[in-house]
N, C-alpha and C. Protein backbone atom coordinates (compact mmCIF):
# COMPACT_ATOMS: atom_id res chain seq x y z
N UNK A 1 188.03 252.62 -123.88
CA UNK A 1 188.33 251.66 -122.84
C UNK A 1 187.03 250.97 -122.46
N UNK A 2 187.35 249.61 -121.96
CA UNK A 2 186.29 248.79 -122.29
C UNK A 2 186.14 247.78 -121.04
N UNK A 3 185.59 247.92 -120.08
CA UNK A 3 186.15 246.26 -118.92
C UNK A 3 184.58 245.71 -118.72
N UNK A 4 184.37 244.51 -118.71
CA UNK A 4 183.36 243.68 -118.85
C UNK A 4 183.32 243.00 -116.93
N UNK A 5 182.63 242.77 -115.91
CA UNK A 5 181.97 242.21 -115.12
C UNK A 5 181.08 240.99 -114.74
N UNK A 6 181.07 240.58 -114.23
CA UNK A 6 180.06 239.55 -113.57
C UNK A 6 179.52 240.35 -112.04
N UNK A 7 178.28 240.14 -112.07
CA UNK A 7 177.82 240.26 -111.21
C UNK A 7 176.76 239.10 -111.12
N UNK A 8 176.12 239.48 -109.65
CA UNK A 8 175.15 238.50 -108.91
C UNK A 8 173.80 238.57 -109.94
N UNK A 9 173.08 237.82 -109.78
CA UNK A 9 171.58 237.39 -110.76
C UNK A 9 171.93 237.52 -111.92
N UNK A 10 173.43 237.02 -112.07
CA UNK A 10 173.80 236.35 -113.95
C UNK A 10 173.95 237.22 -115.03
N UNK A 11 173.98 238.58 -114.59
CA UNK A 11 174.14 239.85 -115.13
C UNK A 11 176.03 239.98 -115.28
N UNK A 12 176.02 240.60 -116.76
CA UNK A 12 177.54 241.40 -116.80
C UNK A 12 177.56 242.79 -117.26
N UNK A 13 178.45 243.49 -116.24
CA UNK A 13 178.03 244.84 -116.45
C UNK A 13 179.49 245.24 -117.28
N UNK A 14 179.33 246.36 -118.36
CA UNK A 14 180.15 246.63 -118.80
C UNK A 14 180.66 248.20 -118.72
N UNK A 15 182.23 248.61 -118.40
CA UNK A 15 182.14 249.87 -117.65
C UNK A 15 182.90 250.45 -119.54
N UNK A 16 182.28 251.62 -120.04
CA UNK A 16 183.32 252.35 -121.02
C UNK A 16 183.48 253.56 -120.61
N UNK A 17 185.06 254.05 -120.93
CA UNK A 17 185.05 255.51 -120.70
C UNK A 17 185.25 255.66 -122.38
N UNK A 18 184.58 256.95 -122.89
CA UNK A 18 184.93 257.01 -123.89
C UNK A 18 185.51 258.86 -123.53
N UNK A 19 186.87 259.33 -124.57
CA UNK A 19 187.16 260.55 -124.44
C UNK A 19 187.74 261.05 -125.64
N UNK A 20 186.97 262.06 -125.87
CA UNK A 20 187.23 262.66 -127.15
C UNK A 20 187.28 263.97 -126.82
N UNK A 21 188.95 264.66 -126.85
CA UNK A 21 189.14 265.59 -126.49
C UNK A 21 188.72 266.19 -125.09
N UNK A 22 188.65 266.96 -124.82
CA UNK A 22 187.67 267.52 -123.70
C UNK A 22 186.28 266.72 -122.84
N UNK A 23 186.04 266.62 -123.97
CA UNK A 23 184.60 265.59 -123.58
C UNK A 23 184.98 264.35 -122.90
N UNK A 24 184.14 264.11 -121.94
CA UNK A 24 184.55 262.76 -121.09
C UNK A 24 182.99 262.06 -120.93
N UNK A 25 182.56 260.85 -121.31
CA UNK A 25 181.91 260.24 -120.94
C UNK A 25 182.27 258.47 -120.21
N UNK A 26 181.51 258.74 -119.23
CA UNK A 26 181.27 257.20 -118.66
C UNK A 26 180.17 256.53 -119.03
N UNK A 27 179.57 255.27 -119.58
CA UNK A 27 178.70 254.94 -119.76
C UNK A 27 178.69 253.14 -118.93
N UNK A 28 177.46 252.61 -118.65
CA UNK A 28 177.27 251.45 -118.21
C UNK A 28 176.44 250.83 -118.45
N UNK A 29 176.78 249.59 -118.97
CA UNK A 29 175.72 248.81 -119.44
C UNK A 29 175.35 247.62 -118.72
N UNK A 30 174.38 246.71 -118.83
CA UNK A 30 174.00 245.47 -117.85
C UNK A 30 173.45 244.36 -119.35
N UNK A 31 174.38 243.05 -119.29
CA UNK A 31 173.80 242.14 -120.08
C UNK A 31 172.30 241.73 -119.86
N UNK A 32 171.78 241.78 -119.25
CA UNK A 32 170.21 241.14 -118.44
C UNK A 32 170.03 242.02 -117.19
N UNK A 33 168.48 242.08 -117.28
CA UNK A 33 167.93 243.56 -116.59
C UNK A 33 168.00 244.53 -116.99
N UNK A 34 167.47 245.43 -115.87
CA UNK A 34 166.96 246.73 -116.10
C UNK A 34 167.62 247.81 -115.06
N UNK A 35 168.08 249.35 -115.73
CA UNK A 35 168.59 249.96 -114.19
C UNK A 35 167.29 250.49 -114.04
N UNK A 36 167.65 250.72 -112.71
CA UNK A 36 166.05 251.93 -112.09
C UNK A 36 166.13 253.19 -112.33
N UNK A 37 165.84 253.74 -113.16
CA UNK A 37 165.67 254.93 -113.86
C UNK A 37 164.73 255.84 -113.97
N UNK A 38 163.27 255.59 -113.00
CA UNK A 38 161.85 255.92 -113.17
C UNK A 38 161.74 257.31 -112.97
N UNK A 39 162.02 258.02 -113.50
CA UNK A 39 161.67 259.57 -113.18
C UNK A 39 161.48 260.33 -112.22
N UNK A 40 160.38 259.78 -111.66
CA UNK A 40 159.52 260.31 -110.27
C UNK A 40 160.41 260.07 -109.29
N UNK A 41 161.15 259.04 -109.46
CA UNK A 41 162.37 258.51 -108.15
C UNK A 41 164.55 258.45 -108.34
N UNK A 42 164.70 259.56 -109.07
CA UNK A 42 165.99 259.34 -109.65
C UNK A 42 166.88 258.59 -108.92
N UNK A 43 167.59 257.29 -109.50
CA UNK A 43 168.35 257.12 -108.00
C UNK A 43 170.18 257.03 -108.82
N UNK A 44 170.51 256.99 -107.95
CA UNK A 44 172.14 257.23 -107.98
C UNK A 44 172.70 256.01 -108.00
N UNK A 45 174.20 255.81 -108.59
CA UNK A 45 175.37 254.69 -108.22
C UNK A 45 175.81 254.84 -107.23
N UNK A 46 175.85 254.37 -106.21
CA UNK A 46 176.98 254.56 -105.22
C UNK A 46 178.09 253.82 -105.69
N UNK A 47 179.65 254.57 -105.63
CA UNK A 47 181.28 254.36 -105.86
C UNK A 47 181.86 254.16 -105.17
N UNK A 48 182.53 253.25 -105.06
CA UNK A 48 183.92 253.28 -103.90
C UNK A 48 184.98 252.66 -105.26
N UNK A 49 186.02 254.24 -104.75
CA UNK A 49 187.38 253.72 -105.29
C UNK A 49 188.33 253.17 -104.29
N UNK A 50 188.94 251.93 -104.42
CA UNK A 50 189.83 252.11 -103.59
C UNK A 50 189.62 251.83 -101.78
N UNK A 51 188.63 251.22 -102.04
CA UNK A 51 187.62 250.98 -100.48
C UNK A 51 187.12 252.50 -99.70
N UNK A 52 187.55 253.53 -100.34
CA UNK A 52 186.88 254.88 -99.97
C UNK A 52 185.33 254.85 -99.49
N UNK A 53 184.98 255.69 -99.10
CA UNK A 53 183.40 256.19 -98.50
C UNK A 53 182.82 256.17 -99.94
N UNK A 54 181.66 255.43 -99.73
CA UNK A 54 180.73 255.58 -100.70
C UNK A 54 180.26 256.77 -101.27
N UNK A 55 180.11 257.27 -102.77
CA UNK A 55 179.66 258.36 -102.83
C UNK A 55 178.69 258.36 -104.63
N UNK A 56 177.79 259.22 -104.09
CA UNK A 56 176.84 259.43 -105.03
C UNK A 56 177.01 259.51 -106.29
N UNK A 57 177.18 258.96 -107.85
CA UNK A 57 176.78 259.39 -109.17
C UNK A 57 175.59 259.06 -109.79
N UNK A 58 175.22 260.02 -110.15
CA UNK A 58 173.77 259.93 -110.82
C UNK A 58 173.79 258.84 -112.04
N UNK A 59 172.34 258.82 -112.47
CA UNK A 59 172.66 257.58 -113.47
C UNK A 59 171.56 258.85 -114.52
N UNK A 60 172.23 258.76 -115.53
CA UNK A 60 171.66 259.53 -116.87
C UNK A 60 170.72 258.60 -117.35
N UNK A 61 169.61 258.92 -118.39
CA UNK A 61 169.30 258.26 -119.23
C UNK A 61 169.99 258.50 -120.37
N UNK A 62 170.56 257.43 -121.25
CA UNK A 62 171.24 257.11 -122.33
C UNK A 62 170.21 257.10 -123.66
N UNK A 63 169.18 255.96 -123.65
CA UNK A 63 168.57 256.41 -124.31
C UNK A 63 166.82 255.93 -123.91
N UNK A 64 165.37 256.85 -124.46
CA UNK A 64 164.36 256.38 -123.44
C UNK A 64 164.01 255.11 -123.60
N UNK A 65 164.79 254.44 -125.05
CA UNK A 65 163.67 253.27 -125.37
C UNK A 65 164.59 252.04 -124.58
N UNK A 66 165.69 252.31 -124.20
CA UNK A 66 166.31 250.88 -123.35
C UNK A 66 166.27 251.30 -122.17
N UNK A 67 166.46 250.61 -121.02
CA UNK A 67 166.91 250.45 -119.47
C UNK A 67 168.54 249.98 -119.21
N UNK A 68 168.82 249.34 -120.41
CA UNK A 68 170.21 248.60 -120.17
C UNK A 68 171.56 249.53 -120.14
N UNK A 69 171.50 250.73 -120.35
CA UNK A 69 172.51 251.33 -120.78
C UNK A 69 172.53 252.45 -119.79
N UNK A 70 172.75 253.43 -119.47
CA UNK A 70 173.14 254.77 -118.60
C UNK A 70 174.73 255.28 -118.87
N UNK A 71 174.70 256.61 -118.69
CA UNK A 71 175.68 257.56 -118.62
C UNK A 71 175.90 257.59 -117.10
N UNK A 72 177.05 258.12 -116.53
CA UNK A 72 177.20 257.69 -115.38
C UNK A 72 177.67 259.58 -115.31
N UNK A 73 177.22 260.25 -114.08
CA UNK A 73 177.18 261.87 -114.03
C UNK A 73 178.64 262.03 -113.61
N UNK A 74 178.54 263.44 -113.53
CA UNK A 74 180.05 263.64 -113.10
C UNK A 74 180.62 262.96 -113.63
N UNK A 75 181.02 262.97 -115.01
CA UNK A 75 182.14 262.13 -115.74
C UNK A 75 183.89 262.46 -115.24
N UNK A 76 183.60 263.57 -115.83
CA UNK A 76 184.98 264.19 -115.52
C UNK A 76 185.99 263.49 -114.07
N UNK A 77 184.84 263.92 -112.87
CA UNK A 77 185.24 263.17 -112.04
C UNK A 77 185.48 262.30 -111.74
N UNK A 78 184.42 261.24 -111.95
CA UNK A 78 184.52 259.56 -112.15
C UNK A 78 185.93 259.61 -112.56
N UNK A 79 186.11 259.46 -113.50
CA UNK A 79 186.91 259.27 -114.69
C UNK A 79 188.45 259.65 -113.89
N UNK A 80 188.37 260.72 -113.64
CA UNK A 80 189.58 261.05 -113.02
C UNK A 80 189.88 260.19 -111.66
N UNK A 81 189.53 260.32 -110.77
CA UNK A 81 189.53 258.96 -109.74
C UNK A 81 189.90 257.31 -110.46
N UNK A 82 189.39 257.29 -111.16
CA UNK A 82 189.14 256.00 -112.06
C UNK A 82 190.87 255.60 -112.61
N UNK A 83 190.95 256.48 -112.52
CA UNK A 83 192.65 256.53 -113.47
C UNK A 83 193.47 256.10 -112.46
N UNK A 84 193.12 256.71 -111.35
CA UNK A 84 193.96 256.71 -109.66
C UNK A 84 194.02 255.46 -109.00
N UNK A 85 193.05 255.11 -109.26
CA UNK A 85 192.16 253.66 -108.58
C UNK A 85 193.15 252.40 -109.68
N UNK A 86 192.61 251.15 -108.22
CA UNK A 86 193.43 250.31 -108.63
C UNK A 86 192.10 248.71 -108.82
N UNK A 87 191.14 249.65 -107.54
CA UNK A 87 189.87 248.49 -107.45
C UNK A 87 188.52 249.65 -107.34
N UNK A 88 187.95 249.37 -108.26
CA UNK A 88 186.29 250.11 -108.46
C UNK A 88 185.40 249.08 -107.99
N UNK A 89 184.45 249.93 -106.92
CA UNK A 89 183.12 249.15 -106.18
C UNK A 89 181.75 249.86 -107.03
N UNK A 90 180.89 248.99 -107.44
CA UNK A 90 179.83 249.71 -107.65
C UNK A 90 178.32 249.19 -107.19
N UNK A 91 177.47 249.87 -106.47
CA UNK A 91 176.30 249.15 -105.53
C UNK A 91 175.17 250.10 -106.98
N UNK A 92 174.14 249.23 -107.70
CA UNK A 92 173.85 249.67 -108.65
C UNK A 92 172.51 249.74 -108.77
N UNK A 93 171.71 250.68 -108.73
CA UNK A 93 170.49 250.41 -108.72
C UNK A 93 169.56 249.75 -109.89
N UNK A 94 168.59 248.26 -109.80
CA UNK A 94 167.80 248.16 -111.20
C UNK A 94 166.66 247.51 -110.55
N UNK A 95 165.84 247.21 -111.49
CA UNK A 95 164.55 246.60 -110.99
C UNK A 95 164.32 245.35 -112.12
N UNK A 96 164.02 244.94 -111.39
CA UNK A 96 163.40 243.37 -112.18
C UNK A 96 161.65 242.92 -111.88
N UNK A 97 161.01 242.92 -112.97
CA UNK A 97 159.49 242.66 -112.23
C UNK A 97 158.73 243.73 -111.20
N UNK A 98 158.89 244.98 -111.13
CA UNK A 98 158.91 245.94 -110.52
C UNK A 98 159.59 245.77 -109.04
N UNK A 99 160.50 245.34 -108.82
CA UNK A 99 160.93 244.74 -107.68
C UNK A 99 162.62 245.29 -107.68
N UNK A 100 162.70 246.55 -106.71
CA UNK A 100 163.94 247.24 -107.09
C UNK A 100 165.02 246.42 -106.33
N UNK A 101 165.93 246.66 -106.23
CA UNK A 101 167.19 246.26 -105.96
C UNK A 101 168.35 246.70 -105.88
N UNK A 102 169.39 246.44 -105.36
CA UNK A 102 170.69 246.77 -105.99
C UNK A 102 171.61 245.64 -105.63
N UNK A 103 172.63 245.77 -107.32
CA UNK A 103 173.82 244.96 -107.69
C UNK A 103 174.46 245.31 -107.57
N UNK A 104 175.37 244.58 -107.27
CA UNK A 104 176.89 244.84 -106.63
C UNK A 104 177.86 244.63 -107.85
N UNK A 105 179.01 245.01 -108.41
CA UNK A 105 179.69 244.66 -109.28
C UNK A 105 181.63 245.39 -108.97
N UNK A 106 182.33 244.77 -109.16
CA UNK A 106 183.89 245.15 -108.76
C UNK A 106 184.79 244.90 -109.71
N UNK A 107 185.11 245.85 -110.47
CA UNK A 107 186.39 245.81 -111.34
C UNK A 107 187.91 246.06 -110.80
N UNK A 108 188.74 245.30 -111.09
CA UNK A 108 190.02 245.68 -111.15
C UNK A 108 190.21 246.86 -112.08
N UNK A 109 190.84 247.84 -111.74
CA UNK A 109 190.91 248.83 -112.87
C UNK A 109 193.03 249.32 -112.53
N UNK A 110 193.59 248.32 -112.15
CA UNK A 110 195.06 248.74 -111.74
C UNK A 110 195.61 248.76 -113.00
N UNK A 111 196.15 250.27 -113.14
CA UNK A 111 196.75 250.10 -114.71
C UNK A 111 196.22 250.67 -115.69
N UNK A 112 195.08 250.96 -115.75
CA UNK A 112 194.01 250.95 -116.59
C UNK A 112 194.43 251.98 -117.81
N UNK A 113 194.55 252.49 -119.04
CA UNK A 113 194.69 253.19 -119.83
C UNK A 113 193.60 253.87 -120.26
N UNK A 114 193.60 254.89 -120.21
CA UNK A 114 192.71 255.69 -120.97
C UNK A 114 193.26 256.54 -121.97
């Protein structure tokens, strides 16, 4: 499963669940930019399904040599909410020019198949 985004500063973020058997991954990608990923400072996605209370998923590194990509933690969970949900919020942490930030991005996910 595959849903593509627009977000603010011309960026499209792309959400996949991929599931193979047991295994559940979320992964996220950003057409332009960088997430904030710096080691010394781990920072999290904040989620809202469904206009719910914001809540914490970590952002993995995917792989060291890009910024554009992340695993999104707690898959299982995500994922399961995700199925439930009809509208996904995501407040996203990245940096541009060493200059951190966060993007906002909102999928419809009503329906969604996995």
């Amino acid at each position: 499963v595959s849903q593509s985004r627009y977000s603010e500063g011309g960026s499209y973020f792309t959400l996949k669940v991929i599931q193979n058997g047991p295994t559940v991954k979320a992964i996220l990608e950003v057409s332009t930019g960088a997430f904030d990923l710096y080691q010394n400072n781990p920072k999290d996605i904040l989620v809202s399904f469904d206009g719910s209370n914001l809540k914490k998923y970590p952002m993995n590194e995917y792989n060291s040599n890009f910024r554009d990509v992340v695993y999104i933690g707690n898959a299982k969970e995500f994922v399961s909410k995700l199925k439930k949900a009809s509208n996904l919020v995501l407040h996203i942490p990245m940096i541009d020019n060493v200059v951190e930030m966060s993007y906002y991005a909102e999928f419809n996910v009503e329906g969604l198949k996995l």
